[in-house]
N, C-alpha and C. Protein backbone atom coordinates (compact mmCIF):
# COMPACT_ATOMS: atom_id res chain seq x y z
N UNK A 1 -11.93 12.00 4.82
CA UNK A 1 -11.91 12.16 6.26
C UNK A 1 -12.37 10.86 6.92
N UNK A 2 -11.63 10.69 7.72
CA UNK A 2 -11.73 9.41 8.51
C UNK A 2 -13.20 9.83 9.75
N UNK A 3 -14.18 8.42 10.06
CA UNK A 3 -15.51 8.89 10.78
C UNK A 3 -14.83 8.97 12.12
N UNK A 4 -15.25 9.54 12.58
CA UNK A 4 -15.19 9.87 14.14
C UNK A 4 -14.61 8.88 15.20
N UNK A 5 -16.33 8.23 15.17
CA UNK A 5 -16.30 7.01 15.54
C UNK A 5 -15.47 5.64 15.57
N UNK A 6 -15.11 5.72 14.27
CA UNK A 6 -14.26 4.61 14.05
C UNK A 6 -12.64 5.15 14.70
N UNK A 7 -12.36 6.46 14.62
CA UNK A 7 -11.03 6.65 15.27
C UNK A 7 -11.12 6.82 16.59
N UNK A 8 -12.44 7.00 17.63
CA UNK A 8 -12.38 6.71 19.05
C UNK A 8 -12.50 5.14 19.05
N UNK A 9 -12.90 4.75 18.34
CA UNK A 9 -12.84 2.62 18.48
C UNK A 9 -11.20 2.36 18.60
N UNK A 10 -10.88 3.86 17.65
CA UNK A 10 -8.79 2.94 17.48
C UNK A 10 -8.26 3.17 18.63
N UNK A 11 -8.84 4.75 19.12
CA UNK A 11 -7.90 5.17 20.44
C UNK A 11 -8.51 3.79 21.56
N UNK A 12 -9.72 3.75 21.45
CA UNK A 12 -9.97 2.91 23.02
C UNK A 12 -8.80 1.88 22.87
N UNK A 13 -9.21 0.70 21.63
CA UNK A 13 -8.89 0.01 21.39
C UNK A 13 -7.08 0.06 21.71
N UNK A 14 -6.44 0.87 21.47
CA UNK A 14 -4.83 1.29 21.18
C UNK A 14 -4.39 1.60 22.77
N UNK A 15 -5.02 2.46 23.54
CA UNK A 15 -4.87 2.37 24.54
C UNK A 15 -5.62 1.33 26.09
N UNK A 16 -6.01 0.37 25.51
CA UNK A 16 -6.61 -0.47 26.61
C UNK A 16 -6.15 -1.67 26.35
N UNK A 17 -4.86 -2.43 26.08
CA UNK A 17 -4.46 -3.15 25.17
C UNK A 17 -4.03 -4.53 26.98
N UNK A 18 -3.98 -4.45 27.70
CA UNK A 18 -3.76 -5.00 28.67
C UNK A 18 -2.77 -4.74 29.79
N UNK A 19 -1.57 -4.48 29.25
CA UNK A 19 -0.44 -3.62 29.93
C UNK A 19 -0.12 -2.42 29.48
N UNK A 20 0.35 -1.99 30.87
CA UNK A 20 1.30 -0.72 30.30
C UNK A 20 2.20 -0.04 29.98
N UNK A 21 2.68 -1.08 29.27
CA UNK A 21 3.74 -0.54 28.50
C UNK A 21 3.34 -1.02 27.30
N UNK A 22 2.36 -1.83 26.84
CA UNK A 22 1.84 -1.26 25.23
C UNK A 22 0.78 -0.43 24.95
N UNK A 23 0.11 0.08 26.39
CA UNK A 23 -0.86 1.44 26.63
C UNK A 23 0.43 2.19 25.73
N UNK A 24 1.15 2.45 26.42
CA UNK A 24 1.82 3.44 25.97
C UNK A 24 2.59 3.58 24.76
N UNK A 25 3.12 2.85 24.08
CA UNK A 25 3.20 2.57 22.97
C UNK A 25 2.32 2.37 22.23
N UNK A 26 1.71 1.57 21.90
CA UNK A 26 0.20 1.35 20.69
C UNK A 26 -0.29 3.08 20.55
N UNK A 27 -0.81 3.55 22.05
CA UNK A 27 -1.93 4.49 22.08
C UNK A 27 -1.03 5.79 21.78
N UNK A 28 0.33 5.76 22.54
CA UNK A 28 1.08 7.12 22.35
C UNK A 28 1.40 6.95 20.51
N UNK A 29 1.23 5.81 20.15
CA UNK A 29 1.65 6.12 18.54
C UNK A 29 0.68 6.65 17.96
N UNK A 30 -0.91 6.23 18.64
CA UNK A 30 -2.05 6.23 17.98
C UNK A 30 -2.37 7.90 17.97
N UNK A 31 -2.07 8.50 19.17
CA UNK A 31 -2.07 9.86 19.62
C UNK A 31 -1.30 10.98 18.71
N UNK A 32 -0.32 10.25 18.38
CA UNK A 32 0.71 11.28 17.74
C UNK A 32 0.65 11.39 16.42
N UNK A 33 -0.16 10.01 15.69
CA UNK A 33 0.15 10.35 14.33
C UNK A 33 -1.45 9.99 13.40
N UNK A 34 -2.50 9.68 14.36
CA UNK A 34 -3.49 9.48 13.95
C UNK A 34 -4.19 10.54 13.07
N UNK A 35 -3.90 12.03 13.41
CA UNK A 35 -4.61 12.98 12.65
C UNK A 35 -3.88 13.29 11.21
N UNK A 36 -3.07 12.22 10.62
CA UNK A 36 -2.26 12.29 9.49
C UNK A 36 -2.76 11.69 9.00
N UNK A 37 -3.68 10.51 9.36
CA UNK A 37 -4.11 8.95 8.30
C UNK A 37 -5.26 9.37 7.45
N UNK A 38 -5.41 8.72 6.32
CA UNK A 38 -6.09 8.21 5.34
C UNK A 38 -6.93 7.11 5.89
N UNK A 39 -7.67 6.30 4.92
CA UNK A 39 -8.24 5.17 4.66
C UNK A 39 -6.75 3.65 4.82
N UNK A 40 -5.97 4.26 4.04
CA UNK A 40 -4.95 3.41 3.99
C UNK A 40 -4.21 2.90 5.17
N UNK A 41 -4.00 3.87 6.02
CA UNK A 41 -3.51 4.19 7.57
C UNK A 41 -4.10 3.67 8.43
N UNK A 42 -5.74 3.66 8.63
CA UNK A 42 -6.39 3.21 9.45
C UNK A 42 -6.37 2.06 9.45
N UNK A 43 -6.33 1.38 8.06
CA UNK A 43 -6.47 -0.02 8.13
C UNK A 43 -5.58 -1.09 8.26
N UNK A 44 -4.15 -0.63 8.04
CA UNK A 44 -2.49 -0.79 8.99
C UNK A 44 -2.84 -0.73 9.92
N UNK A 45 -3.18 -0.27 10.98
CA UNK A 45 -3.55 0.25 11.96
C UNK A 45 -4.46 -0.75 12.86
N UNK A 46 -5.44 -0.76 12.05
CA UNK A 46 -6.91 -1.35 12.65
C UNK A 46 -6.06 -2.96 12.53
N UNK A 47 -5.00 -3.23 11.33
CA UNK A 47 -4.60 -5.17 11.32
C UNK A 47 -3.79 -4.96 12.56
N UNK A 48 -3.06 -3.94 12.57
CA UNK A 48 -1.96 -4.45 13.52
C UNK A 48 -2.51 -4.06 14.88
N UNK A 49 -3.98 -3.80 15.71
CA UNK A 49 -4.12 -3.97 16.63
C UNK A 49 -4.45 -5.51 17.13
N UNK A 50 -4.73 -6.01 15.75
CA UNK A 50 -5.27 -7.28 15.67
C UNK A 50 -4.29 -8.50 16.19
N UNK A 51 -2.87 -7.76 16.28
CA UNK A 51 -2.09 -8.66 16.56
C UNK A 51 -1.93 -8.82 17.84
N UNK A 52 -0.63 -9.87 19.12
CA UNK A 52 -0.42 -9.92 19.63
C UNK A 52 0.37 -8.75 20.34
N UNK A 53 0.59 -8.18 21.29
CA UNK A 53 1.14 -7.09 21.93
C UNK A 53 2.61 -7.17 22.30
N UNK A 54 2.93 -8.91 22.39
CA UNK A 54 3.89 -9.26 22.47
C UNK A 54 5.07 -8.73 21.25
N UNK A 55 4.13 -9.78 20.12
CA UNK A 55 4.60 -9.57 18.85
C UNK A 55 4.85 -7.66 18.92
N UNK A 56 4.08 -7.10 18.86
CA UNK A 56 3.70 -5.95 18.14
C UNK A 56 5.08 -4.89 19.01
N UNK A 57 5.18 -5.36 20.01
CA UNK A 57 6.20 -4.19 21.13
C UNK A 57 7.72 -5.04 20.44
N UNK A 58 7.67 -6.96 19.95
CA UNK A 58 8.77 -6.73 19.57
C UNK A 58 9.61 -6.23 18.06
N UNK A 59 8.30 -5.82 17.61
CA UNK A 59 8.73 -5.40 16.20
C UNK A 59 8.93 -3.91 16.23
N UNK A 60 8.61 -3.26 17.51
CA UNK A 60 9.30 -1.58 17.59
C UNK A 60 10.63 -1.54 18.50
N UNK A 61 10.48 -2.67 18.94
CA UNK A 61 11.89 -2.87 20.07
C UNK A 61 13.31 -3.57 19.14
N UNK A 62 12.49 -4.03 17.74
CA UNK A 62 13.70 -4.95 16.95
C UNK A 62 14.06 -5.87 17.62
N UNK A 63 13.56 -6.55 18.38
CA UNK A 63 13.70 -7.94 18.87
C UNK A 63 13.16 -9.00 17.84
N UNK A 64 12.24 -8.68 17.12
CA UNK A 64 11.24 -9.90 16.13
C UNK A 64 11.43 -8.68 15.09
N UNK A 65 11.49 -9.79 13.68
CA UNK A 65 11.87 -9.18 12.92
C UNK A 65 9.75 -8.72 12.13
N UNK A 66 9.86 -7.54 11.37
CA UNK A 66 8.38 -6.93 10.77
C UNK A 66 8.20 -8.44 9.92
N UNK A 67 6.58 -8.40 10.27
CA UNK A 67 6.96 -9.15 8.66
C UNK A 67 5.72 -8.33 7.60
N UNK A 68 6.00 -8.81 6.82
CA UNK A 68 5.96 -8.08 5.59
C UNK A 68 5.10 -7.03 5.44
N UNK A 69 3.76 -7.74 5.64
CA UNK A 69 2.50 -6.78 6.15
C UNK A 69 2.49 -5.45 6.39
N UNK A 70 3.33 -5.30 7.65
CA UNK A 70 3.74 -3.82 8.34
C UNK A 70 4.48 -3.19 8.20
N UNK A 71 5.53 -3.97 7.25
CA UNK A 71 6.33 -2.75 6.84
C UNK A 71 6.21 -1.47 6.15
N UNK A 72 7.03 -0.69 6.18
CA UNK A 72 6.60 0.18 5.45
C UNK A 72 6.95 1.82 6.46
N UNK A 73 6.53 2.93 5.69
CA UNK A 73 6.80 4.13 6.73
C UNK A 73 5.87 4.29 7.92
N UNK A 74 4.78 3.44 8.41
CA UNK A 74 4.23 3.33 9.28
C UNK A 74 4.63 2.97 10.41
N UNK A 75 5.30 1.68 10.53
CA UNK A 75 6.44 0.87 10.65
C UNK A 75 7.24 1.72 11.83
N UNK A 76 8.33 2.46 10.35
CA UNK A 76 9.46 3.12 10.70
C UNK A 76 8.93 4.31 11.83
N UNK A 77 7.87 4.78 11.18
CA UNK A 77 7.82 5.96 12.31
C UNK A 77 7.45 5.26 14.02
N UNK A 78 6.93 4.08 13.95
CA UNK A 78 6.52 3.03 15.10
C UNK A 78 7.76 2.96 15.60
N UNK A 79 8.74 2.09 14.89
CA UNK A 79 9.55 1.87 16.03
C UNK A 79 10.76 2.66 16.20
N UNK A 80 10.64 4.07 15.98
CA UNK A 80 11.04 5.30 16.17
C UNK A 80 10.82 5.55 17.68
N UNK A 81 9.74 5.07 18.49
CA UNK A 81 9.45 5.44 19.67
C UNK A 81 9.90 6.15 20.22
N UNK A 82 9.46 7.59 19.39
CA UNK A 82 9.69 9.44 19.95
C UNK A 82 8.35 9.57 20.24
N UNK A 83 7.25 8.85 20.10
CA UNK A 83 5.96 9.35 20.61
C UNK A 83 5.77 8.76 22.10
N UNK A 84 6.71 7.77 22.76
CA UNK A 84 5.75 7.32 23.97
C UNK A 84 6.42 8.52 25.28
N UNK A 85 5.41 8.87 26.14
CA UNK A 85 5.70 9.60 26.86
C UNK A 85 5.11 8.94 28.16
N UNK A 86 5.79 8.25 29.38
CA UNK A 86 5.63 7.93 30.83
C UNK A 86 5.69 8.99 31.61
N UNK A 87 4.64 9.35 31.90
CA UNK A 87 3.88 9.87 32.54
C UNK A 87 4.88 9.75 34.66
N UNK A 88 4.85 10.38 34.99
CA UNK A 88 5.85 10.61 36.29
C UNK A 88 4.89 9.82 37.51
């Protein structure tokens, strides 16, 4: 079981990212699939907040290609973007 704590650090972190439109992406991914992760998950997770937002929106948009790091079914379910929901 993943600590508490450390998964409200991911949500703040996932959703306060500077804009919003990677609020909503980062955090709506973080929302939807966070109560599935492991140890392994979090820490995909925890690198790729580490990245640029730029980078990170163009590797779910397929504009920039993954690199290696992130690939994987984490990835795929990311730039699936069936989790972001805009709000009216």
């Amino acid at each position: 079981m993943i600590e508490p704590n450390r998964l409200k650090r991911l949500q703040f972190r996932a959703w306060h990212r500077g804009t919003r439109e990677a609020d909503y992406m980062i955090g709506g991914f973080f929302d939807r699939y966070h109560g599935e992760w492991g140890e392994a998950e979090c820490a995909w997770f925890e690198a790729l907040l580490e990245e640029e937002d730029v980078d990170i929106m163009g590797w779910a948009l397929g504009t920039l290609d993954v690199p290696e790091e992130y690939r994987g079914p984490l990835m795929d379910a990311f730039r699936k973007l069936d989790y972001v929901e805009i709000p009216h």
